[in-house]
PDB file of N, CA and C in Angstrom:
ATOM      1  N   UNK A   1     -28.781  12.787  37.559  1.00  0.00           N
ATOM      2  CA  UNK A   1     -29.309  11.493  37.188  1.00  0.00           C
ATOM      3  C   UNK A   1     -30.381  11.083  38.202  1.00  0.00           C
ATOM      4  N   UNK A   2     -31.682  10.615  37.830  1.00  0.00           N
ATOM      5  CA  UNK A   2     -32.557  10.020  38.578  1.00  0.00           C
ATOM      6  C   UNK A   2     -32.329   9.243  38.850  1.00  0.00           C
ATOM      7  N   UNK A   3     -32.342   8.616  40.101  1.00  0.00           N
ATOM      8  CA  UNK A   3     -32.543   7.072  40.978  1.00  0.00           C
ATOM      9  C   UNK A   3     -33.544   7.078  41.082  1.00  0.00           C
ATOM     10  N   UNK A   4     -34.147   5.638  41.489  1.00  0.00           N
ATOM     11  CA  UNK A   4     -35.367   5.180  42.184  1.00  0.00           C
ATOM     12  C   UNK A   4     -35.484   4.649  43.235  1.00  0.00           C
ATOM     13  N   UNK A   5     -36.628   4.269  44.424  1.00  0.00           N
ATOM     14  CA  UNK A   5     -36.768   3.443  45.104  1.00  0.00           C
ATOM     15  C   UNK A   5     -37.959   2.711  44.811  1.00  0.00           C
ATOM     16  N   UNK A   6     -37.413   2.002  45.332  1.00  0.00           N
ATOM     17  CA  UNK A   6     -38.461   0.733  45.109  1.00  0.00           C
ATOM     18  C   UNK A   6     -38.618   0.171  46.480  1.00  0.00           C
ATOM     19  N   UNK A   7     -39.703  -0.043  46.991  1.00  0.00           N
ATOM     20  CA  UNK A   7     -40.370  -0.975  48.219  1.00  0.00           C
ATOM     21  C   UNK A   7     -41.529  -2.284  48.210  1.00  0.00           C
ATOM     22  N   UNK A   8     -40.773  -3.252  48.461  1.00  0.00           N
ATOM     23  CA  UNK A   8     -41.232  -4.424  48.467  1.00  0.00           C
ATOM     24  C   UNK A   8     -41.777  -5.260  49.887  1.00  0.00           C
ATOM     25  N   UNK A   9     -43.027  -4.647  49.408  1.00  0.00           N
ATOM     26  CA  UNK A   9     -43.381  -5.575  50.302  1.00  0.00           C
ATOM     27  C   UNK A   9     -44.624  -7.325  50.422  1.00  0.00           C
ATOM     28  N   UNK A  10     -43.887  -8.082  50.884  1.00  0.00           N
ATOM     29  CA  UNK A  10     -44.239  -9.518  50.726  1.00  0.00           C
ATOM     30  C   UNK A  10     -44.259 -10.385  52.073  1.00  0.00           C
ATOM     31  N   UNK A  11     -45.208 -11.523  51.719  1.00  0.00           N
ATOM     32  CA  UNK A  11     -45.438 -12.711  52.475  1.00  0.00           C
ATOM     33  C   UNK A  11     -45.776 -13.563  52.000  1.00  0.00           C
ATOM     34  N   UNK A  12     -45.186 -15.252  52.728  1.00  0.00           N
ATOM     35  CA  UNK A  12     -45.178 -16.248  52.018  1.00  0.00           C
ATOM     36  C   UNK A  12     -46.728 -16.262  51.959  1.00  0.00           C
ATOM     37  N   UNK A  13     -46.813 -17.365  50.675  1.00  0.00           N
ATOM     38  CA  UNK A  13     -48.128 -17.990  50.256  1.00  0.00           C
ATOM     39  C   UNK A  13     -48.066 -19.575  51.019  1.00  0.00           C
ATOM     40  N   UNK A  14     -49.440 -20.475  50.955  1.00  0.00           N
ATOM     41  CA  UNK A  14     -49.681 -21.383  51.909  1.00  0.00           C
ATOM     42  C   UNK A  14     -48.360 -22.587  50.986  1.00  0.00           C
ATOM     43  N   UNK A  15     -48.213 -21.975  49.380  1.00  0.00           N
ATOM     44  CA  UNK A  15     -47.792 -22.779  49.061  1.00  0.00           C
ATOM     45  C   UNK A  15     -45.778 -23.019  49.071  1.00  0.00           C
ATOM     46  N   UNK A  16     -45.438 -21.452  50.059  1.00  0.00           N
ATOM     47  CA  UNK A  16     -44.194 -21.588  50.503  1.00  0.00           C
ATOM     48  C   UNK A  16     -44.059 -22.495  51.754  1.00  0.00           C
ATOM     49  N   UNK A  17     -44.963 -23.017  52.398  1.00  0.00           N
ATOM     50  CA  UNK A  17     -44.719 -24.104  54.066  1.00  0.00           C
ATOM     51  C   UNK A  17     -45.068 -24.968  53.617  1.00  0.00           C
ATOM     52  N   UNK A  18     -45.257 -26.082  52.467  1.00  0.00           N
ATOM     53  CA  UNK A  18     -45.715 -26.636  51.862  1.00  0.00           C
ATOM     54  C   UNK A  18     -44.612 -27.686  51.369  1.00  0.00           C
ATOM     55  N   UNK A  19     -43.515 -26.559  51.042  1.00  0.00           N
ATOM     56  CA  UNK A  19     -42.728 -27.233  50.401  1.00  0.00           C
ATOM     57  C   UNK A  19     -41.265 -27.819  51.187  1.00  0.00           C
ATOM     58  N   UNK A  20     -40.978 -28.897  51.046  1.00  0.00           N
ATOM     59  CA  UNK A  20     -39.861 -29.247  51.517  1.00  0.00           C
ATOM     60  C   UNK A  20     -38.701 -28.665  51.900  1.00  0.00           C
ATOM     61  N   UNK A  21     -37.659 -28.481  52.881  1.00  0.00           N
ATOM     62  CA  UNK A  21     -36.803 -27.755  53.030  1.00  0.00           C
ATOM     63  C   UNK A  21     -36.211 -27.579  52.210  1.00  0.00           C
ATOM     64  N   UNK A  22     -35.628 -28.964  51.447  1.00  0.00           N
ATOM     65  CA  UNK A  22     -34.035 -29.046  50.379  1.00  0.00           C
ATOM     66  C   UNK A  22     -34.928 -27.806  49.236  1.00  0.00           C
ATOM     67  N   UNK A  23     -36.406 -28.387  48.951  1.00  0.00           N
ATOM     68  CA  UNK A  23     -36.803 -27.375  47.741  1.00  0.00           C
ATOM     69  C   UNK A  23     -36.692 -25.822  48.112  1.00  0.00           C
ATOM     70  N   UNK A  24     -36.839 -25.815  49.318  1.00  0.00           N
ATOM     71  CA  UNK A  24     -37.020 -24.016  49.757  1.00  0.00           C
ATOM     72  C   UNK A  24     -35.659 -23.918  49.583  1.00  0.00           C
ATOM     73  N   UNK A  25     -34.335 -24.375  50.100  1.00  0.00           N
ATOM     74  CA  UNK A  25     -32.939 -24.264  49.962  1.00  0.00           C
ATOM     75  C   UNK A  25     -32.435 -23.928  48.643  1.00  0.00           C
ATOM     76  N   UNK A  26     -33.322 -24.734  47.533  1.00  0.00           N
ATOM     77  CA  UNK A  26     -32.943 -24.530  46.018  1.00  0.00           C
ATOM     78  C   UNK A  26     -33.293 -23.075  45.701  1.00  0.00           C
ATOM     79  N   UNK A  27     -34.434 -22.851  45.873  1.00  0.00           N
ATOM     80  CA  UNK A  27     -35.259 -22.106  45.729  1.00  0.00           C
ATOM     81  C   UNK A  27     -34.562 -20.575  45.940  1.00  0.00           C
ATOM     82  N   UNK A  28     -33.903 -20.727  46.975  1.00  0.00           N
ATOM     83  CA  UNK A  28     -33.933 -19.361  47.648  1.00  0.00           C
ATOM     84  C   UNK A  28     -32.256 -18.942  46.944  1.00  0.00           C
ATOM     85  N   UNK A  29     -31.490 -20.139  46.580  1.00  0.00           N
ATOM     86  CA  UNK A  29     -30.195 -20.253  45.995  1.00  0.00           C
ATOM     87  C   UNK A  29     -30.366 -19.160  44.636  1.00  0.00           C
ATOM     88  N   UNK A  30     -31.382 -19.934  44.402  1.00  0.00           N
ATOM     89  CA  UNK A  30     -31.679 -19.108  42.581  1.00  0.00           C
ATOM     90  C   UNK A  30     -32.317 -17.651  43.076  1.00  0.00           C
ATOM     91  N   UNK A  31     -33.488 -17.523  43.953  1.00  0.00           N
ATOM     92  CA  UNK A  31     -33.277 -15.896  44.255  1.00  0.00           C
ATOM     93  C   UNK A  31     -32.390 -15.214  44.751  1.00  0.00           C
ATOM     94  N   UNK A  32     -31.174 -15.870  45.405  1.00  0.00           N
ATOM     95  CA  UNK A  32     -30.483 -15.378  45.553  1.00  0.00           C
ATOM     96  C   UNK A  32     -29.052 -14.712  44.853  1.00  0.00           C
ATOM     97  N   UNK A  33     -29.399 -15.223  43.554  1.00  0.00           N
ATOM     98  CA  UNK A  33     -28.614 -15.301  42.155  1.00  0.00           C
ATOM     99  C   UNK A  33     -28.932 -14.059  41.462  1.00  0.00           C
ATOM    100  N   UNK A  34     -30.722 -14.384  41.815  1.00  0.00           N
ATOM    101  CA  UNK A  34     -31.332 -12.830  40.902  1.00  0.00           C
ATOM    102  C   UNK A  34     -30.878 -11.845  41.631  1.00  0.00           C
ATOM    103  N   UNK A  35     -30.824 -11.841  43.131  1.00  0.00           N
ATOM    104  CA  UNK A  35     -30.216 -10.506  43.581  1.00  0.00           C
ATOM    105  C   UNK A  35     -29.019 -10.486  43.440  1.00  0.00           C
ATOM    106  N   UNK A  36     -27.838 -10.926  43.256  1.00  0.00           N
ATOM    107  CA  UNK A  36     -26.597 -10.377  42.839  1.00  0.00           C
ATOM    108  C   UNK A  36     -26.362 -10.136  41.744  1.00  0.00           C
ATOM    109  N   UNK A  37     -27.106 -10.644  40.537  1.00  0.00           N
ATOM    110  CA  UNK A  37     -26.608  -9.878  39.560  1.00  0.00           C
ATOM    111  C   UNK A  37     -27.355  -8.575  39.442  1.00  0.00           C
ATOM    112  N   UNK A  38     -28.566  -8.461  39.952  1.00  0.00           N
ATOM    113  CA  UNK A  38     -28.994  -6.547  40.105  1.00  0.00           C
ATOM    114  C   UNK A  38     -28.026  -6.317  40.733  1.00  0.00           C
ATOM    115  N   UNK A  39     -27.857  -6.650  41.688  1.00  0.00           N
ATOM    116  CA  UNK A  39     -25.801  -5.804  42.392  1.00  0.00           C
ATOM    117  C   UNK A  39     -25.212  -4.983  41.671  1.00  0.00           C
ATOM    118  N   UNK A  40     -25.293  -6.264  40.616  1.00  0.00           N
ATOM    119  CA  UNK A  40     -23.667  -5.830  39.586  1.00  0.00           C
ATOM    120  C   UNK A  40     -24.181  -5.209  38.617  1.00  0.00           C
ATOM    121  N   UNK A  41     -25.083  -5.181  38.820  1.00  0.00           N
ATOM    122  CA  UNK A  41     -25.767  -4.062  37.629  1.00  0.00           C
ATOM    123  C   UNK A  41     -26.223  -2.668  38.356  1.00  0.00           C
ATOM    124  N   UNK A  42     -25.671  -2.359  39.696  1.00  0.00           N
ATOM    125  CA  UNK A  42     -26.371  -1.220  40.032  1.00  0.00           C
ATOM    126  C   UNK A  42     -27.342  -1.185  41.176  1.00  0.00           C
ATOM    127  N   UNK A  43     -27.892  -2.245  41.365  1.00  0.00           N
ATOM    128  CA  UNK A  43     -29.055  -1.638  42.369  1.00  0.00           C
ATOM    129  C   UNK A  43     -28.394  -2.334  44.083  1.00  0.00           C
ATOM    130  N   UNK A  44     -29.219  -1.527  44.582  1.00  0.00           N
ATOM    131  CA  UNK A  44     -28.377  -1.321  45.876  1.00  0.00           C
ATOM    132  C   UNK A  44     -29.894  -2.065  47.116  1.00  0.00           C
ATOM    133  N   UNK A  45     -29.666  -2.715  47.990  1.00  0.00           N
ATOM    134  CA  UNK A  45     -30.631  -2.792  48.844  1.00  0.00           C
ATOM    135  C   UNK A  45     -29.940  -2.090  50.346  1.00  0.00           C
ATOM    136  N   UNK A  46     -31.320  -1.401  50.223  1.00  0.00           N
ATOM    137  CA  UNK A  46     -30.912  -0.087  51.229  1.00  0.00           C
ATOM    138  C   UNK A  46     -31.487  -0.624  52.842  1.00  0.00           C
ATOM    139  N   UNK A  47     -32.614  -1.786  52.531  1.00  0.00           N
ATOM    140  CA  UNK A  47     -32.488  -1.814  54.120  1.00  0.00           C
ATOM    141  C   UNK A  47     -33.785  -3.308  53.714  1.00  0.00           C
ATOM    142  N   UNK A  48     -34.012  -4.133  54.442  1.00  0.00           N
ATOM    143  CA  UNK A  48     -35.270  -5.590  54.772  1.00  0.00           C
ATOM    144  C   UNK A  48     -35.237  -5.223  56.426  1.00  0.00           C
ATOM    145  N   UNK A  49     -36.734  -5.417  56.479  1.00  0.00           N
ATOM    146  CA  UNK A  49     -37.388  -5.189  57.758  1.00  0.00           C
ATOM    147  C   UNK A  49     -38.536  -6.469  57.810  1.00  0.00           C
ATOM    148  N   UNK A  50     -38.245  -7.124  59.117  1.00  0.00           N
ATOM    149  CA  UNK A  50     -39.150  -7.917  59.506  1.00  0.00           C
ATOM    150  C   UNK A  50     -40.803  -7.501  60.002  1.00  0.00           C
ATOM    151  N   UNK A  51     -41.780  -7.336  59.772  1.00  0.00           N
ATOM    152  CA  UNK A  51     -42.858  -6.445  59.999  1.00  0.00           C
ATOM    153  C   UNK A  51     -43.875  -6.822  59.942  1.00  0.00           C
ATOM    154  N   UNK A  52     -44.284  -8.307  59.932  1.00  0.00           N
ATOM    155  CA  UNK A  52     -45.499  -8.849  60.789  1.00  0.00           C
ATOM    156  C   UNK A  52     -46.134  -8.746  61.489  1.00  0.00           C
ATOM    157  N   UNK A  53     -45.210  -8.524  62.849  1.00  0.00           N
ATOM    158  CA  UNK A  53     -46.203  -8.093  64.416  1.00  0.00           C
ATOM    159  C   UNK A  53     -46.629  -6.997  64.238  1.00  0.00           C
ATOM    160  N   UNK A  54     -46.415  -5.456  63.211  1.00  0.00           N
ATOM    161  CA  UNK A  54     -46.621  -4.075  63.219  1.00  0.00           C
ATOM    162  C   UNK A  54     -47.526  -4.025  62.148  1.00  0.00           C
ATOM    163  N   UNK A  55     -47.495  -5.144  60.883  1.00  0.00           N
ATOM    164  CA  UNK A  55     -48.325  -4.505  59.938  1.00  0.00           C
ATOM    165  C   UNK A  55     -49.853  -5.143  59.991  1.00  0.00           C
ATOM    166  N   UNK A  56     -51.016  -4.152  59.192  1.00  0.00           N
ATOM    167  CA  UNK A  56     -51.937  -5.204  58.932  1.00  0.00           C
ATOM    168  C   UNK A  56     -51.955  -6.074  57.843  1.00  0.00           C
ATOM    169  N   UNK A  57     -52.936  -7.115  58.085  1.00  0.00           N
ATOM    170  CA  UNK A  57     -52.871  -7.820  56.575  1.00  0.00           C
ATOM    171  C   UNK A  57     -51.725  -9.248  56.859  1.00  0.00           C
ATOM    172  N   UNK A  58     -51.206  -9.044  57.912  1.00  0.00           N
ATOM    173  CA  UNK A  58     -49.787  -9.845  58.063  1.00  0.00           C
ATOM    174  C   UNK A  58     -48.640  -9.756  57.040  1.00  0.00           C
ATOM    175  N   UNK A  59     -48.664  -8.696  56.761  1.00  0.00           N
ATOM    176  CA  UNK A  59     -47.088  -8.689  55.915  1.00  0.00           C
ATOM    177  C   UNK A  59     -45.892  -9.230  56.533  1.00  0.00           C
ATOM    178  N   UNK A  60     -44.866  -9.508  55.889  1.00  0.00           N
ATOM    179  CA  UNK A  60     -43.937 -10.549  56.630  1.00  0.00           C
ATOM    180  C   UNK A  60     -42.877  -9.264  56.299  1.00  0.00           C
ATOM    181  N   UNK A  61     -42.539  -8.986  55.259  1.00  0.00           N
ATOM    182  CA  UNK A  61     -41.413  -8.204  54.995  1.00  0.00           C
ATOM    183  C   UNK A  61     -41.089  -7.660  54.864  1.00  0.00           C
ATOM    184  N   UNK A  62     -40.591  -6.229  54.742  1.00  0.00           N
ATOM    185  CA  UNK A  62     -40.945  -5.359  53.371  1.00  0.00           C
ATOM    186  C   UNK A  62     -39.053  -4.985  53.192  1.00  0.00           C
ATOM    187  N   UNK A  63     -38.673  -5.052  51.960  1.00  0.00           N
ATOM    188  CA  UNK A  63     -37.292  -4.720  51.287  1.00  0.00           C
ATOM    189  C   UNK A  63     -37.486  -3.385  50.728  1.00  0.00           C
ATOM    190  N   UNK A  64     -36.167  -2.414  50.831  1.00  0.00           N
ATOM    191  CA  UNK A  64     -35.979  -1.123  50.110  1.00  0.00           C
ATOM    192  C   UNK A  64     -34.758  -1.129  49.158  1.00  0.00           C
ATOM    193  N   UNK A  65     -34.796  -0.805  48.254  1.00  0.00           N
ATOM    194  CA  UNK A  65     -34.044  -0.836  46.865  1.00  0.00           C
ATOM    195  C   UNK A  65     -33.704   0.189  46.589  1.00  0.00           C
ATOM    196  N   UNK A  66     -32.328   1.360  45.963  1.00  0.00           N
ATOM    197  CA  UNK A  66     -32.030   2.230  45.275  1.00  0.00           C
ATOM    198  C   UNK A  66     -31.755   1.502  44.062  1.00  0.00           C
ATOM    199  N   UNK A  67     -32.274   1.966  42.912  1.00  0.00           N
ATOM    200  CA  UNK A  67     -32.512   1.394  41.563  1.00  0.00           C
ATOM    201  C   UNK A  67     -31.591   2.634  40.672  1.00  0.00           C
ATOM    202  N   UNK A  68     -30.588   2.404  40.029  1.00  0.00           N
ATOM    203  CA  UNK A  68     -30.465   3.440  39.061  1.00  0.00           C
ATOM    204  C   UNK A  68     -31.309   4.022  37.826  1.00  0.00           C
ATOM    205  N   UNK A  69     -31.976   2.689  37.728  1.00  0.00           N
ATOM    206  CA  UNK A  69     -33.373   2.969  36.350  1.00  0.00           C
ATOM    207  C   UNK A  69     -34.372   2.281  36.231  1.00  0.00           C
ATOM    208  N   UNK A  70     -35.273   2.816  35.978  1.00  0.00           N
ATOM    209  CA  UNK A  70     -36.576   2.458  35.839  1.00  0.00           C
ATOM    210  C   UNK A  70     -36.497   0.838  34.785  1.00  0.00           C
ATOM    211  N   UNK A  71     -35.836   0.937  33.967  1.00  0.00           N
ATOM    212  CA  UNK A  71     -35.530  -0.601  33.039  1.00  0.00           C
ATOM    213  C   UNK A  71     -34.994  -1.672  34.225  1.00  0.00           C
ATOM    214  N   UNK A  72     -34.161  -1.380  35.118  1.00  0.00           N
ATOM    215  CA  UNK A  72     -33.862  -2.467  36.250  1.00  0.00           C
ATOM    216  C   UNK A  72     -34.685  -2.943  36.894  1.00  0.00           C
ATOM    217  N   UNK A  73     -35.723  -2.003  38.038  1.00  0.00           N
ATOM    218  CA  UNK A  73     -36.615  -2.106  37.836  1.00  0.00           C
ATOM    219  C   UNK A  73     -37.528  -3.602  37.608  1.00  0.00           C
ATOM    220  N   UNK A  74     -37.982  -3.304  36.679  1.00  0.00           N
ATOM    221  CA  UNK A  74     -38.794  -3.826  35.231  1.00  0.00           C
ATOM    222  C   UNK A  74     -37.607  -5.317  35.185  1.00  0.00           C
ATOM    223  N   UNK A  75     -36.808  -5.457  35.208  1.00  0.00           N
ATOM    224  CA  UNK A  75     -35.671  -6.453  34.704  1.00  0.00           C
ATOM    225  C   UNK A  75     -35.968  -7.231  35.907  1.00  0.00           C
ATOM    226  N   UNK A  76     -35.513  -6.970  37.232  1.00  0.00           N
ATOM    227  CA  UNK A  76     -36.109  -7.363  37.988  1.00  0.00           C
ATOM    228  C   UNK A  76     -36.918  -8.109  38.571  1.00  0.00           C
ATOM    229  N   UNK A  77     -38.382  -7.302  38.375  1.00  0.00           N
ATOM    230  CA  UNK A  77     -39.170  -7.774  38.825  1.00  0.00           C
ATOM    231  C   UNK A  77     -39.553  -9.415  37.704  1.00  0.00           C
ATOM    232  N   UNK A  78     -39.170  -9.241  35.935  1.00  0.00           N
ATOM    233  CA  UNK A  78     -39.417 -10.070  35.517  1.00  0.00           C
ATOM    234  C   UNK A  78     -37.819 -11.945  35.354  1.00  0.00           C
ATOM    235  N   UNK A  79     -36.841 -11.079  36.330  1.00  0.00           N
ATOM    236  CA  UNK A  79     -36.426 -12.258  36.567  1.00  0.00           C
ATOM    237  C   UNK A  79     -36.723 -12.793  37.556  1.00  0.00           C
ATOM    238  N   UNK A  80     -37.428 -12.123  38.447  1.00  0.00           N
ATOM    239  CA  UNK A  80     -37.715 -12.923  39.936  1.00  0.00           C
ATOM    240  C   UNK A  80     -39.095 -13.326  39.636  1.00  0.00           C
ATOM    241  N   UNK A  81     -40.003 -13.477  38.453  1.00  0.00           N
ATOM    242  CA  UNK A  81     -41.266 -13.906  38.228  1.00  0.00           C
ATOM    243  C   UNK A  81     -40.365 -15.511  37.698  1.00  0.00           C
ATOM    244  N   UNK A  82     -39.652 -15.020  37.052  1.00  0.00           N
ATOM    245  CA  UNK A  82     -39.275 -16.775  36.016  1.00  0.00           C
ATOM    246  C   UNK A  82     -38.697 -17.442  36.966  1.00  0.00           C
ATOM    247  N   UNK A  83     -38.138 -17.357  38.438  1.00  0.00           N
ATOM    248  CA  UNK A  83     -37.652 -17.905  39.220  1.00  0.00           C
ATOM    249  C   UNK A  83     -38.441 -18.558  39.931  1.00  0.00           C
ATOM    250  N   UNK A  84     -39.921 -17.891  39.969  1.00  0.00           N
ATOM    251  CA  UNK A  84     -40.993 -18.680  40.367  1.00  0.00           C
ATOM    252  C   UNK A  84     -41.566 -17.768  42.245  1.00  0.00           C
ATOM    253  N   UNK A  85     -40.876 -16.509  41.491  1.00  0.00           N
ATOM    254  CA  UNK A  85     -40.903 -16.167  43.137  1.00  0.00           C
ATOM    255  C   UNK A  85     -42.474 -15.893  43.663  1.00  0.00           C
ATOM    256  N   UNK A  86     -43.388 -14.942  43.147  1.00  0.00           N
ATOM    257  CA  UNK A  86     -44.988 -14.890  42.960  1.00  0.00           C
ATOM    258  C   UNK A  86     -45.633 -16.277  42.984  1.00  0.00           C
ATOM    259  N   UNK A  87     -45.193 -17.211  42.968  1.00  0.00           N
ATOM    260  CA  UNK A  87     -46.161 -18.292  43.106  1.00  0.00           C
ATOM    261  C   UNK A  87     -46.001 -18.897  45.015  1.00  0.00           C
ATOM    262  N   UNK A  88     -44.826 -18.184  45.531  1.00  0.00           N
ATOM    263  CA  UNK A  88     -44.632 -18.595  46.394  1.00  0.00           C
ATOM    264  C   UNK A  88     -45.077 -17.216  47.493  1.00  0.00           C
ATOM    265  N   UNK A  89     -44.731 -16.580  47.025  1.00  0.00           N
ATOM    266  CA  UNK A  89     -44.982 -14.954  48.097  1.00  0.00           C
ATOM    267  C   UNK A  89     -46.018 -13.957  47.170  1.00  0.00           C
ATOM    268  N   UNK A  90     -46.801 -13.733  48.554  1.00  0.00           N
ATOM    269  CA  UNK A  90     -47.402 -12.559  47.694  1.00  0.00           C
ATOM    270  C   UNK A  90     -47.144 -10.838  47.896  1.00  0.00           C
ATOM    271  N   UNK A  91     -47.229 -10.126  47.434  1.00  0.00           N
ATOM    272  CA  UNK A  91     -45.777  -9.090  46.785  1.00  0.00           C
ATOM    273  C   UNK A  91     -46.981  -7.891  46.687  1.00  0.00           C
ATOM    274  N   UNK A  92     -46.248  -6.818  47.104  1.00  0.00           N
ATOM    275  CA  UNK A  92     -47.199  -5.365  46.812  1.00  0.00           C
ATOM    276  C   UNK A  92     -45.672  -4.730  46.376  1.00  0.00           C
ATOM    277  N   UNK A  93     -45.439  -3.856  45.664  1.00  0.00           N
ATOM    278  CA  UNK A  93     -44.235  -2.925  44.888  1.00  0.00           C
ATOM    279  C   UNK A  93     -44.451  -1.525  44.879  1.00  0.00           C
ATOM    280  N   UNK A  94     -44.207  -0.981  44.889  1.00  0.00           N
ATOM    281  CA  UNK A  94     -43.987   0.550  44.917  1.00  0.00           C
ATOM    282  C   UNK A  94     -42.548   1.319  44.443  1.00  0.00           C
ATOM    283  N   UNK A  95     -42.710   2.154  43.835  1.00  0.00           N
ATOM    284  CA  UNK A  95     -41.800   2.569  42.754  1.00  0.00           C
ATOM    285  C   UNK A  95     -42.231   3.969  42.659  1.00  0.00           C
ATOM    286  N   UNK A  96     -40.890   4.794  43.033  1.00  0.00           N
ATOM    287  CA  UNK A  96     -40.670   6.599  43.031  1.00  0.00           C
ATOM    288  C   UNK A  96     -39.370   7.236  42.784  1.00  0.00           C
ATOM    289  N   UNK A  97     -39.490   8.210  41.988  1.00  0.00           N
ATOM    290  CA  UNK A  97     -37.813   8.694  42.265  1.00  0.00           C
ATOM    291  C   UNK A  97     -37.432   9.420  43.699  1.00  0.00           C
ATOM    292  N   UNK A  98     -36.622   9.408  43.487  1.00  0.00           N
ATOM    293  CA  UNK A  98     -35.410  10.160  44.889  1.00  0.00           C
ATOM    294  C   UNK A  98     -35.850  11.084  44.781  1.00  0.00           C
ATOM    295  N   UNK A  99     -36.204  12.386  45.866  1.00  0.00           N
ATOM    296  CA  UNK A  99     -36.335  13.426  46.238  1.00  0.00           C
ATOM    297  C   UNK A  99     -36.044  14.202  47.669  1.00  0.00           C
ATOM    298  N   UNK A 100     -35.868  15.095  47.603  1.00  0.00           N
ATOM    299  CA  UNK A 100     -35.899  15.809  48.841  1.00  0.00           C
ATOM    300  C   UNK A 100     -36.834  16.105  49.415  1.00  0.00           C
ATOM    301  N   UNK A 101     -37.190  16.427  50.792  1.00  0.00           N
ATOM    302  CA  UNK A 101     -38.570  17.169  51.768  1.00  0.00           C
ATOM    303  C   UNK A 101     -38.522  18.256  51.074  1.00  0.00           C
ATOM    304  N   UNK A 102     -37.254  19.170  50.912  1.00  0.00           N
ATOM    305  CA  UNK A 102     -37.798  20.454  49.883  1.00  0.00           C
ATOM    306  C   UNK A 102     -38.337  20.682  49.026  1.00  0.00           C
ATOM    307  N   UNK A 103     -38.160  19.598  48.024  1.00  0.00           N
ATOM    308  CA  UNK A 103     -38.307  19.819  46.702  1.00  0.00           C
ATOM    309  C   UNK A 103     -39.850  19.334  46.766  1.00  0.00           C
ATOM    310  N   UNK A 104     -39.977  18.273  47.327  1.00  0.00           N
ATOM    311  CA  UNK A 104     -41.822  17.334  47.555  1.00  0.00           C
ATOM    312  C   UNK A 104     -42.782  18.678  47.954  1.00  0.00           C
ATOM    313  N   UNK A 105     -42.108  19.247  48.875  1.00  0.00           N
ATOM    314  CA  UNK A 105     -43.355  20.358  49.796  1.00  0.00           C
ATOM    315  C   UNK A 105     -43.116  21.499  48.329  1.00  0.00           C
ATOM    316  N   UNK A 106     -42.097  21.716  47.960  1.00  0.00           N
ATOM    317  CA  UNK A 106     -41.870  23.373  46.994  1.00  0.00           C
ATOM    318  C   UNK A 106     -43.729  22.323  45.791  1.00  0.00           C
ATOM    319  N   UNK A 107     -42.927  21.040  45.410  1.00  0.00           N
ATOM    320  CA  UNK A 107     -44.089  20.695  44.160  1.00  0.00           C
ATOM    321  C   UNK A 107     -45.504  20.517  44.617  1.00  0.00           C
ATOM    322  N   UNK A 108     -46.074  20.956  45.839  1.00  0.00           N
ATOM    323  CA  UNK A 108     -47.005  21.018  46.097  1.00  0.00           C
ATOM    324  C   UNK A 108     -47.780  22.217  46.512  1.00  0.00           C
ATOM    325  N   UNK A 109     -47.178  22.907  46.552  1.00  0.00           N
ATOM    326  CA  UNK A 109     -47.349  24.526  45.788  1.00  0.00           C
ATOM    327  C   UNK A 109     -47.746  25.158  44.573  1.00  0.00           C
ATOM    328  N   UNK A 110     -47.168  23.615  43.544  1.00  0.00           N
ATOM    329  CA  UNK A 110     -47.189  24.018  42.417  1.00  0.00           C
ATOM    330  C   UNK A 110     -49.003  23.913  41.294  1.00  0.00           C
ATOM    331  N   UNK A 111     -49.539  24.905  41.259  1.00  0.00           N
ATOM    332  CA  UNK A 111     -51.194  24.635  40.531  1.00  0.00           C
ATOM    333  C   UNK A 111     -50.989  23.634  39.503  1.00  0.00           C
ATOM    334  N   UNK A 112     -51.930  22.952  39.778  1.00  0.00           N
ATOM    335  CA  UNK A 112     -51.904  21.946  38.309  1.00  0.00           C
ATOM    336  C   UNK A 112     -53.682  21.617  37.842  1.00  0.00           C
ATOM    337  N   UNK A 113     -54.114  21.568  37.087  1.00  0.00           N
ATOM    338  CA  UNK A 113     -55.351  21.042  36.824  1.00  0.00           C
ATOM    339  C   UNK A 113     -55.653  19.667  37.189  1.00  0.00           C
ATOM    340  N   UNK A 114     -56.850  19.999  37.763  1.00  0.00           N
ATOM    341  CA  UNK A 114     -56.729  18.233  38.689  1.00  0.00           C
ATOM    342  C   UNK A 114     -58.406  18.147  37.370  1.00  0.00           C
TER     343      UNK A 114
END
């Protein structure tokens, strides 16, 4: 069975310091809703790293995800849009299946028509 990972990486927008504490408190209640039910559906967070002082661009965050499917995924990303999360952070995603160093280096061996 294929897994995925997924890497998220994000930082607030001007319009997350903006907003009142109690609203950020609400706020973060309901994303925090969207991530447990991916839980219970499977997806796993494999590691959040603080990464501001190291990255360029000022990234604030970046999260790692084992995804069982590409539809979670996708489920995902469009319940944490209706939660309002993109209006507040801005978000780069990346999405690959699981592999080995063996198997990556053997498929690059492999001729393909470019």
């Amino acid at each position: 069975m294929t897994s995925y990972m997924l890497i998220e990486i994000w930082r607030p927008r001007p319009e997350w310091y903006a907003l009142p504490k109690s609203q950020k408190e609400k706020f973060l209640a309901k994303a925090g809703d969207t991530i447990a039910v991916m839980m219970e559906k499977g997806a796993k967070i494999t590691g959040i790293s603080r990464c501001r002082a190291a990255s360029e661009g000022g990234w604030d965050v970046m999260g790692t995800w084992e995804m069982p499917s590409f539809e979670l995924i996708t489920e995902l990303a469009e319940r944490i849009e209706k939660v309002g999360w993109n209006r507040y952070f801005e978000q780069i995603n990346m999405v690959g299946t699981s592999t080995t160093p063996q198997d990556y280096f053997a498929s690059l061996l492999v001729e393909t028509d470019v």
